[in-house]
Protein backbone atom coordinates (compact mmCIF):
# COMPACT_ATOMS: atom_id res chain seq x y z
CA UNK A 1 -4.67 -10.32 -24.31
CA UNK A 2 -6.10 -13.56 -24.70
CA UNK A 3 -6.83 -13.30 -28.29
CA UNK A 4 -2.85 -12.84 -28.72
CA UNK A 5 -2.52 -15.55 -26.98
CA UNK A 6 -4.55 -17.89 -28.36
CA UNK A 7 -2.70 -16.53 -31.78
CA UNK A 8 1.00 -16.86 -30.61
CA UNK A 9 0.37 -20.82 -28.71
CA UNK A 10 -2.07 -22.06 -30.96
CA UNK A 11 -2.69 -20.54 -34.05
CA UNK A 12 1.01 -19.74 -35.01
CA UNK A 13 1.97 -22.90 -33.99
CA UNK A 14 -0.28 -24.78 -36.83
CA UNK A 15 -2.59 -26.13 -33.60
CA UNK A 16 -5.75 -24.78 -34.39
CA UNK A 17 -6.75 -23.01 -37.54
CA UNK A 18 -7.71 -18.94 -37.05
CA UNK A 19 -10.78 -19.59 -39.27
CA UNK A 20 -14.23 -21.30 -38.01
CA UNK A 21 -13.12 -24.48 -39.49
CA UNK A 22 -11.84 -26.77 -36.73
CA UNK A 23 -12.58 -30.28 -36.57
CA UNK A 24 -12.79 -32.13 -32.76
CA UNK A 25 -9.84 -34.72 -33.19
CA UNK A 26 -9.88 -37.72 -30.88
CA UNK A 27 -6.41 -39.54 -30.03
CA UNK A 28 -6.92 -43.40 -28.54
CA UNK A 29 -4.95 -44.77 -26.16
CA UNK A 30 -5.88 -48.67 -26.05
CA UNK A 31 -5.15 -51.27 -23.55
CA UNK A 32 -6.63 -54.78 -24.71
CA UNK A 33 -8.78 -56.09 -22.65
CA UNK A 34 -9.59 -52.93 -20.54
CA UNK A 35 -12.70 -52.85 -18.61
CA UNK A 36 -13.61 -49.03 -18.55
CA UNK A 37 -12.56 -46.35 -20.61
CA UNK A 38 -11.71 -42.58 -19.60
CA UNK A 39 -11.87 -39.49 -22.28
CA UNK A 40 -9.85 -37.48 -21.07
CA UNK A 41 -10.47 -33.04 -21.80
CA UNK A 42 -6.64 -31.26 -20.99
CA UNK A 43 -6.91 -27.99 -19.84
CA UNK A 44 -6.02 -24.70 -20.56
CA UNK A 45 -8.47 -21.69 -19.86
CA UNK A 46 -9.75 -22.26 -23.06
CA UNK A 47 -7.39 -20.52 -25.25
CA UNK A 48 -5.18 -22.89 -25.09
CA UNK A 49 -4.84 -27.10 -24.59
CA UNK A 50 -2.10 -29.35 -22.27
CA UNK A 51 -2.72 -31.80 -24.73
CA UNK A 52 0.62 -33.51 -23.33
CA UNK A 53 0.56 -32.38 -19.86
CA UNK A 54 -2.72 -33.22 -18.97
CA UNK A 55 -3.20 -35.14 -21.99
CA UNK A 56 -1.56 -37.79 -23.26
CA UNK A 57 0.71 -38.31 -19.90
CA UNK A 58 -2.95 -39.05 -18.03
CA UNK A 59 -3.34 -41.58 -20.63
CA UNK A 60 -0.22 -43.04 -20.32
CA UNK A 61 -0.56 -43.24 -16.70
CA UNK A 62 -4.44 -44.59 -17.05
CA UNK A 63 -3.20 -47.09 -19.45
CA UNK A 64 -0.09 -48.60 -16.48
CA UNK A 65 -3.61 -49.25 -14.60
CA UNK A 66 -5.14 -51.17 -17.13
CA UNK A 67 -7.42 -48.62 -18.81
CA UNK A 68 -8.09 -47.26 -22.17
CA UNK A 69 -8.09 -43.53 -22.75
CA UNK A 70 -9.10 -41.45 -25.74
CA UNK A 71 -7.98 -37.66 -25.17
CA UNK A 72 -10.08 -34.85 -27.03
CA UNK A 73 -8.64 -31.97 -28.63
CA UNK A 74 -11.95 -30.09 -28.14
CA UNK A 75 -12.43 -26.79 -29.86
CA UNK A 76 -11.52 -23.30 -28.06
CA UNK A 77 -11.57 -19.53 -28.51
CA UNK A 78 -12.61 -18.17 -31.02
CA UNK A 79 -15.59 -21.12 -30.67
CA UNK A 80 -17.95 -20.07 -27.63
CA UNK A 81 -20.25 -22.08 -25.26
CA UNK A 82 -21.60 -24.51 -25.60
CA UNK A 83 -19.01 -25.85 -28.49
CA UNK A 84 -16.50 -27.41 -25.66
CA UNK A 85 -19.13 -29.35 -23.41
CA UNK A 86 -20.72 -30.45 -27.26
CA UNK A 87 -17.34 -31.77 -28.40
CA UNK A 88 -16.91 -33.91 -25.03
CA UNK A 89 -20.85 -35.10 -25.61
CA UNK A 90 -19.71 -36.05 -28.99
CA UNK A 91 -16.65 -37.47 -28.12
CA UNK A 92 -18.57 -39.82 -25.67
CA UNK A 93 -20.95 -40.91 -28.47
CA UNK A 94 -18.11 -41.41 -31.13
CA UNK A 95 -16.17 -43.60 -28.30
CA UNK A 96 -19.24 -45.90 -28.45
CA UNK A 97 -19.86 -45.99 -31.50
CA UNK A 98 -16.61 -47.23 -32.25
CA UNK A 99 -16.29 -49.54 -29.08
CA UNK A 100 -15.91 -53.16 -30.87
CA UNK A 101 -13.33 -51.77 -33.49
CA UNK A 102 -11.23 -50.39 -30.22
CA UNK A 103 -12.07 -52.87 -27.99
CA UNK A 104 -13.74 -51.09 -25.47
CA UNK A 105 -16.75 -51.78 -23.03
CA UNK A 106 -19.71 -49.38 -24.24
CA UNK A 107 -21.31 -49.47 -21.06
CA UNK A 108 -18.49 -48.40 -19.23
CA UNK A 109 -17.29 -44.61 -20.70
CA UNK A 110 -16.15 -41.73 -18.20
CA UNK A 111 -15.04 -38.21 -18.89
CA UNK A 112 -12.21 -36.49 -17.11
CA UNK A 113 -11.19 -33.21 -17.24
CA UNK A 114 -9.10 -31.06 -16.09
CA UNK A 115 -10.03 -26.78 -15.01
CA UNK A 116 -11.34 -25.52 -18.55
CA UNK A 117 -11.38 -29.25 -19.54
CA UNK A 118 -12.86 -30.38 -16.35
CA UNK A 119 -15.66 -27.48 -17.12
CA UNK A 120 -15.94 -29.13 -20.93
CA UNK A 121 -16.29 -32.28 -19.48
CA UNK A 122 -18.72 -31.99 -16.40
CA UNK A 123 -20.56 -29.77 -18.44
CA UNK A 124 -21.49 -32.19 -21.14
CA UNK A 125 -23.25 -34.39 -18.78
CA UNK A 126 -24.36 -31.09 -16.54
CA UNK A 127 -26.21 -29.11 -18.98
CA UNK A 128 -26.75 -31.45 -22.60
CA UNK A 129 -27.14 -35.04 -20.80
CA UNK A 130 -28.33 -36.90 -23.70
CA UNK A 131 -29.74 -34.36 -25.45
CA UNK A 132 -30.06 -34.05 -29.01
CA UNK A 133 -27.52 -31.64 -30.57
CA UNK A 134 -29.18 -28.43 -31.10
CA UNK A 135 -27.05 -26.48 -33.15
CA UNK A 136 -28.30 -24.31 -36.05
CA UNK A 137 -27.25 -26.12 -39.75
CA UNK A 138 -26.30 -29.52 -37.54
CA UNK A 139 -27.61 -32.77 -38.93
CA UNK A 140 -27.14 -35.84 -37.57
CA UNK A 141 -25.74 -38.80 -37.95
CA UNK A 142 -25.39 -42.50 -36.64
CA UNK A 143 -23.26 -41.69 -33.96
CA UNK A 144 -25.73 -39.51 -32.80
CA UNK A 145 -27.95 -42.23 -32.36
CA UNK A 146 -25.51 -42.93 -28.92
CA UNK A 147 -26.10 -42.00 -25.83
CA UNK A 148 -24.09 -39.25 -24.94
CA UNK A 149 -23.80 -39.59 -21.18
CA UNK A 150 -20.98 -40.80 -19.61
CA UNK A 151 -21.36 -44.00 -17.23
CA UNK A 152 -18.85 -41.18 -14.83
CA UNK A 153 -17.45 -37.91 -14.12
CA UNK A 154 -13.70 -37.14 -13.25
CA UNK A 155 -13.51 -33.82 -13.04
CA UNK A 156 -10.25 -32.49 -11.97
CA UNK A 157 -9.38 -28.63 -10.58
CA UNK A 158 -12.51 -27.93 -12.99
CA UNK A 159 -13.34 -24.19 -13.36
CA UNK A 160 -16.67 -24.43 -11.54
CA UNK A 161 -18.76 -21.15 -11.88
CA UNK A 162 -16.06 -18.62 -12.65
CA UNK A 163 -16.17 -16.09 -10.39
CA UNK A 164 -12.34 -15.60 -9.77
CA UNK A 165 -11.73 -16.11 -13.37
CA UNK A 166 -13.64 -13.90 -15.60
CA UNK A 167 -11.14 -14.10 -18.28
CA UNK A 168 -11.95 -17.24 -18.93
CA UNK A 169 -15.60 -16.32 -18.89
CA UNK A 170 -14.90 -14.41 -21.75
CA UNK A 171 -12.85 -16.76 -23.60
CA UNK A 172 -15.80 -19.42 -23.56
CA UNK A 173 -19.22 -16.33 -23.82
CA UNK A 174 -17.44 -13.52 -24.93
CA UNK A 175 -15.94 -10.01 -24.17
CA UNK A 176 -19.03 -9.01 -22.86
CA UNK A 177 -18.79 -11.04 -20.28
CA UNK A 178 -16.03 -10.04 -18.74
CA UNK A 179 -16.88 -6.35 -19.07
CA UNK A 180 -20.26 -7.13 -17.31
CA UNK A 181 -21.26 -7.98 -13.78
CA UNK A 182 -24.87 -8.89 -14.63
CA UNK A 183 -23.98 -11.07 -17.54
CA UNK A 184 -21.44 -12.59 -14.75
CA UNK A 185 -23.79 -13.15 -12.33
CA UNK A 186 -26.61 -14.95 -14.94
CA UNK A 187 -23.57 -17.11 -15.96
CA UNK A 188 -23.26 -18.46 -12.29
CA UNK A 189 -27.39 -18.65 -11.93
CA UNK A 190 -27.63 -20.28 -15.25
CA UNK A 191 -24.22 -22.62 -15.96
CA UNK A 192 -22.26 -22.95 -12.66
CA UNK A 193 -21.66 -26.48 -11.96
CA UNK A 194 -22.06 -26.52 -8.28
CA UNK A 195 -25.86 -25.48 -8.84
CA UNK A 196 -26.39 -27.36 -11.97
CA UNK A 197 -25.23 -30.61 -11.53
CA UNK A 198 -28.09 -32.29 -9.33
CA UNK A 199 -30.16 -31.92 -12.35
CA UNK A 200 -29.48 -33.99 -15.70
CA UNK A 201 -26.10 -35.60 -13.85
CA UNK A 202 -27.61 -36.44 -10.62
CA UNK A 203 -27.24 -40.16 -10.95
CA UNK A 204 -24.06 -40.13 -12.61
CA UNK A 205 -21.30 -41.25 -10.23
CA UNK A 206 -18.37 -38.11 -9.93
CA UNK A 207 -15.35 -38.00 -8.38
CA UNK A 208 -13.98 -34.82 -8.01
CA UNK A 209 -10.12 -33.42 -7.03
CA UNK A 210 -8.56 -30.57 -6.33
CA UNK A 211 -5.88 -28.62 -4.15
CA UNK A 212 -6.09 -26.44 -0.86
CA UNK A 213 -3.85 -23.44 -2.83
CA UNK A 214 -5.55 -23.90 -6.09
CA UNK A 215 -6.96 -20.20 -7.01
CA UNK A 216 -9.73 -20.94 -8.77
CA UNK A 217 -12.31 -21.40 -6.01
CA UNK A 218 -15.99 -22.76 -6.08
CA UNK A 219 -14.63 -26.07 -4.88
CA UNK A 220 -16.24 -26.17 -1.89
CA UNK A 221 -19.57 -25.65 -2.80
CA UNK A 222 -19.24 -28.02 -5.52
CA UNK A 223 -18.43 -30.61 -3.05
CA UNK A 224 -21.38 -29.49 -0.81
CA UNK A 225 -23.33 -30.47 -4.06
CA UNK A 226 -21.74 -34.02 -4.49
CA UNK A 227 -22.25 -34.81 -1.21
CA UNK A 228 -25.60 -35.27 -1.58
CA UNK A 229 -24.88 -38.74 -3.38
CA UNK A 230 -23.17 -40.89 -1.80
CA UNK A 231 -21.90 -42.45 -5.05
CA UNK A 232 -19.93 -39.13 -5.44
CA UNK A 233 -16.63 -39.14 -4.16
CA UNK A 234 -14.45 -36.08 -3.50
CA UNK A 235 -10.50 -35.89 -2.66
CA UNK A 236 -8.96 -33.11 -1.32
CA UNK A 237 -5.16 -32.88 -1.65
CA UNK A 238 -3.14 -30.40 1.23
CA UNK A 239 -1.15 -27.70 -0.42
CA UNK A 240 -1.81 -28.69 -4.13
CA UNK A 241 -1.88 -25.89 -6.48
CA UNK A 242 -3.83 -26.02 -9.77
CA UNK A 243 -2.80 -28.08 -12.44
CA UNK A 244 -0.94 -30.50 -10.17
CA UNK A 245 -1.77 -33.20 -12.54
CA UNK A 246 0.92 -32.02 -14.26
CA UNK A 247 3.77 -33.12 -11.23
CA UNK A 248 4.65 -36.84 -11.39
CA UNK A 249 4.80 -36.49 -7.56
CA UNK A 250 0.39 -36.45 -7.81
CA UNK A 251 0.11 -37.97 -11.57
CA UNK A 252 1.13 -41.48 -10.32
């Protein structure tokens, strides 16, 4: 079903290319003068992209406060794990690399996502950190040569270790992982964020949102986790539903 999906929204549409031959594009949104810059992952279980939705209207809104976005069209089904969280570690390193042509502060980059973004996002810092990319045939460049953690998280109604969404488990890993309870339950042992993230982003400040009537659970063990810094901050909004980012009524 998804595959079809990802066909009729994306592929038919001219959005992505139904071929392994995507390219990570990277849309600025520049406020002169700004003093921190958010890269901002839209959603979409990751077959799809809000690139406007949770997109370019967070960018908008981020640039009425003074800030400078750069939104990520960051690759998706067919592409499996860990392609999203290595565009968004990219994406961080290109944004510094290029800081003095855009104007930006280098030392001052945060990534915000939102549910399969949010994942894409947190993840990046989560489970690569700085790393180096290793990717079979992958050689790199200057930009590589950047850090590739953010100076912050923002991760919004992020899909945090799947469990009431296996479809999108299998968007990201694979059939197989839908059809399978054990493969499941490594995924959640191995890549959930909640258990993950006091490891290679434990000193990165995160500020996480979400809504009491969102369905994706995890949240609250998440915030269990993050509440172990105190630089962390979490917000909890009363009878929000997921992707409320979307409603002017929370955007602004």
């Amino acid at each position: 079903g998804h595959d079809d999906f990802t066909d009729r929204y994306q592929i038919q549409k001219g959005l992505v290319k139904d071929t392994y031959e995507d390219v990570p594009v990277i849309t600025p949104f520049i406020v002169k003068d700004s003093k921190t810059t958010v890269i901002i992952a839209p959603g979409g279980g990751f077959c799809m992209r809000d690139d406007e939705g949770e997109g370019n209207k967070v960018a908008k809104m981020l640039n009425d406060r003074g800030i400078s976005a750069f939104v990520v069209a960051y690759r998706l089904q067919p592409y499996r794990f860990p392609i999203p969280c290595l565009d968004m570690q990219r994406a961080v390193r290109w944004v510094r690399a290029h800081a003095d042509e855009y104007g930006v502060p280098k030392d001052s980059v945060g990534l915000m996502g939102f549910s399969a973004g949010g994942f894409a996002a947190a993840g990046s810092a989560v489970f690569l950190g700085n790393d180096p990319v290793a990717a079979d045939g992958y050689t790199e460049d200057e930009i590589d040569k950047e850090n590739g953690m953010p100076d912050y998280l923002c991760p919004i109604y992020p899909v945090v270790n799947f469990d009431k969404n296996p479809c999108m488990l299998a968007n990201i890993k694979g059939s197989e992982f839908y059809t399978g309870a054990n493969k499941r339950k490594q995924w959640k042992i191995d890549y959930a964020l909640d258990k993950k993230h006091n490891e290679k982003a434990a000193d990165i400040p995160t500020f996480l949102a979400y809504g009491t009537k969102d369905m994706l659970g995890g949240f609250e063990d998440y915030k269990t986790t993050l509440s172990k810094n105190l630089k962390n901050k979490v917000l909890v909004l009363d009878g929000a539903s997921h992707a409320f980012a979307t409603s002017e009524k929370y955007l602004y």
